[in-house]
C-alpha atoms as a PDB file:
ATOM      1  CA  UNK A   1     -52.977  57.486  19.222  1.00  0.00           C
ATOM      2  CA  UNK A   2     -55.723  59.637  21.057  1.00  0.00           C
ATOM      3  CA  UNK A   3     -58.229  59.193  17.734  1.00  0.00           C
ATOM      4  CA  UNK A   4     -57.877  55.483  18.039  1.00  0.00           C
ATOM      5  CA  UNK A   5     -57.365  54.696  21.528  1.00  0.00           C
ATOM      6  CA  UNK A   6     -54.547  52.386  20.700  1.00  0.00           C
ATOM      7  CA  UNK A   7     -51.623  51.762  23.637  1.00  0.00           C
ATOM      8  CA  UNK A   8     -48.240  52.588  23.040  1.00  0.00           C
ATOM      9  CA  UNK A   9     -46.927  49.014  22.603  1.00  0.00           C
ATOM     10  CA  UNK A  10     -49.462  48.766  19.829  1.00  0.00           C
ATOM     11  CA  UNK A  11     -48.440  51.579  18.130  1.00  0.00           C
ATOM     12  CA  UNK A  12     -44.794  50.237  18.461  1.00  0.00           C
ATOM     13  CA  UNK A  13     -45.565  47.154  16.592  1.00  0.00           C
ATOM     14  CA  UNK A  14     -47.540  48.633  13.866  1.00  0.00           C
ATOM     15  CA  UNK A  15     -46.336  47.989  10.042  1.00  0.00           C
ATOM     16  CA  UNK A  16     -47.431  49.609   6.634  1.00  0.00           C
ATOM     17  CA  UNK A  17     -49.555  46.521   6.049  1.00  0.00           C
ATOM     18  CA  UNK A  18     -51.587  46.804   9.075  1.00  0.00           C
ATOM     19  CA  UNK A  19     -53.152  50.235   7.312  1.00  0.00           C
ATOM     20  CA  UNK A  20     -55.815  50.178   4.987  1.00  0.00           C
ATOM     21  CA  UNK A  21     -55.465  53.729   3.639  1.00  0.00           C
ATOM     22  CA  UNK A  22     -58.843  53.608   1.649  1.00  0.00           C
ATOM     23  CA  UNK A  23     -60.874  52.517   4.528  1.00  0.00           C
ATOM     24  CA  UNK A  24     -59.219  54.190   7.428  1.00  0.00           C
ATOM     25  CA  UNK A  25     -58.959  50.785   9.306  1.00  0.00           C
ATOM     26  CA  UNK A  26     -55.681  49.925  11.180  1.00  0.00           C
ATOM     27  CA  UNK A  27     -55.336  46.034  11.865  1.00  0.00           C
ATOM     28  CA  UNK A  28     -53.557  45.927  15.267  1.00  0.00           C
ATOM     29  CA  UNK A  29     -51.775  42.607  15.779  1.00  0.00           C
ATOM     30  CA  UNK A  30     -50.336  42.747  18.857  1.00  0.00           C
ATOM     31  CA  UNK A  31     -53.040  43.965  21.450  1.00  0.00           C
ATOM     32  CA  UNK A  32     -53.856  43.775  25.204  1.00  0.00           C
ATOM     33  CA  UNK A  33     -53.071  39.878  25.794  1.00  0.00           C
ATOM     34  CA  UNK A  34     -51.693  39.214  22.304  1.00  0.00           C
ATOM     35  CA  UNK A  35     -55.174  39.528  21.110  1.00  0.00           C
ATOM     36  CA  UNK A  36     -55.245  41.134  17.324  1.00  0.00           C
ATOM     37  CA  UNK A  37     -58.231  43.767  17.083  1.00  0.00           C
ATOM     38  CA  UNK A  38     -59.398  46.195  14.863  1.00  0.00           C
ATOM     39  CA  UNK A  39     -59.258  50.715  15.307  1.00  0.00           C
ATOM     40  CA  UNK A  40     -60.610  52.926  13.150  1.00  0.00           C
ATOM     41  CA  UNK A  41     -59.021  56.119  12.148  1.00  0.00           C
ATOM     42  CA  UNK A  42     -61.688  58.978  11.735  1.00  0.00           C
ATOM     43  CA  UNK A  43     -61.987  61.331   8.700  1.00  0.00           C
ATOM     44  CA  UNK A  44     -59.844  64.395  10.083  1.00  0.00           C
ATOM     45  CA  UNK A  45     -57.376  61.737  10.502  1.00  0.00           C
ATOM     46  CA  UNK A  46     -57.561  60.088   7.361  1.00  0.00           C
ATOM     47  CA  UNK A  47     -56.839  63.739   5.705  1.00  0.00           C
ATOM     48  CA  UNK A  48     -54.660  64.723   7.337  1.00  0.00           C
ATOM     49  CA  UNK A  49     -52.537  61.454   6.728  1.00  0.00           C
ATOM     50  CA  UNK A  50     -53.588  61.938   2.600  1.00  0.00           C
ATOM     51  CA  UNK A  51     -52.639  65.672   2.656  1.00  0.00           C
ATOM     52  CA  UNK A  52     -50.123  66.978   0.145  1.00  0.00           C
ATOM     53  CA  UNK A  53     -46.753  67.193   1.289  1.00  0.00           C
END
């Protein structure tokens, strides 16, 4: 949540779909006012997210 700067609620309502994992970009649909916008997850993000398990 701190690398995107996306609220709580927001991260509540998230679903798979609203990840693009090749382009890092998270879709958020249910923002400030019902207003859909777009965060962007950096690359220490991203691979950490794509590391092996």
């Amino acid at each position: 949540m701190l690398v995107t700067s996306i609220r709580r609620s927001e991260a509540i309502a998230i679903t798979i779909g609203d990840y693009n994992t090749r382009t890092g970009v998270l879709n958020i649909q249910a923002g400030k006012g019902d207003k859909q916008r777009t965060a962007y997850l950096n690359t220490e993000s991203r691979l950490v997210q794509n590391r092996p398990r």
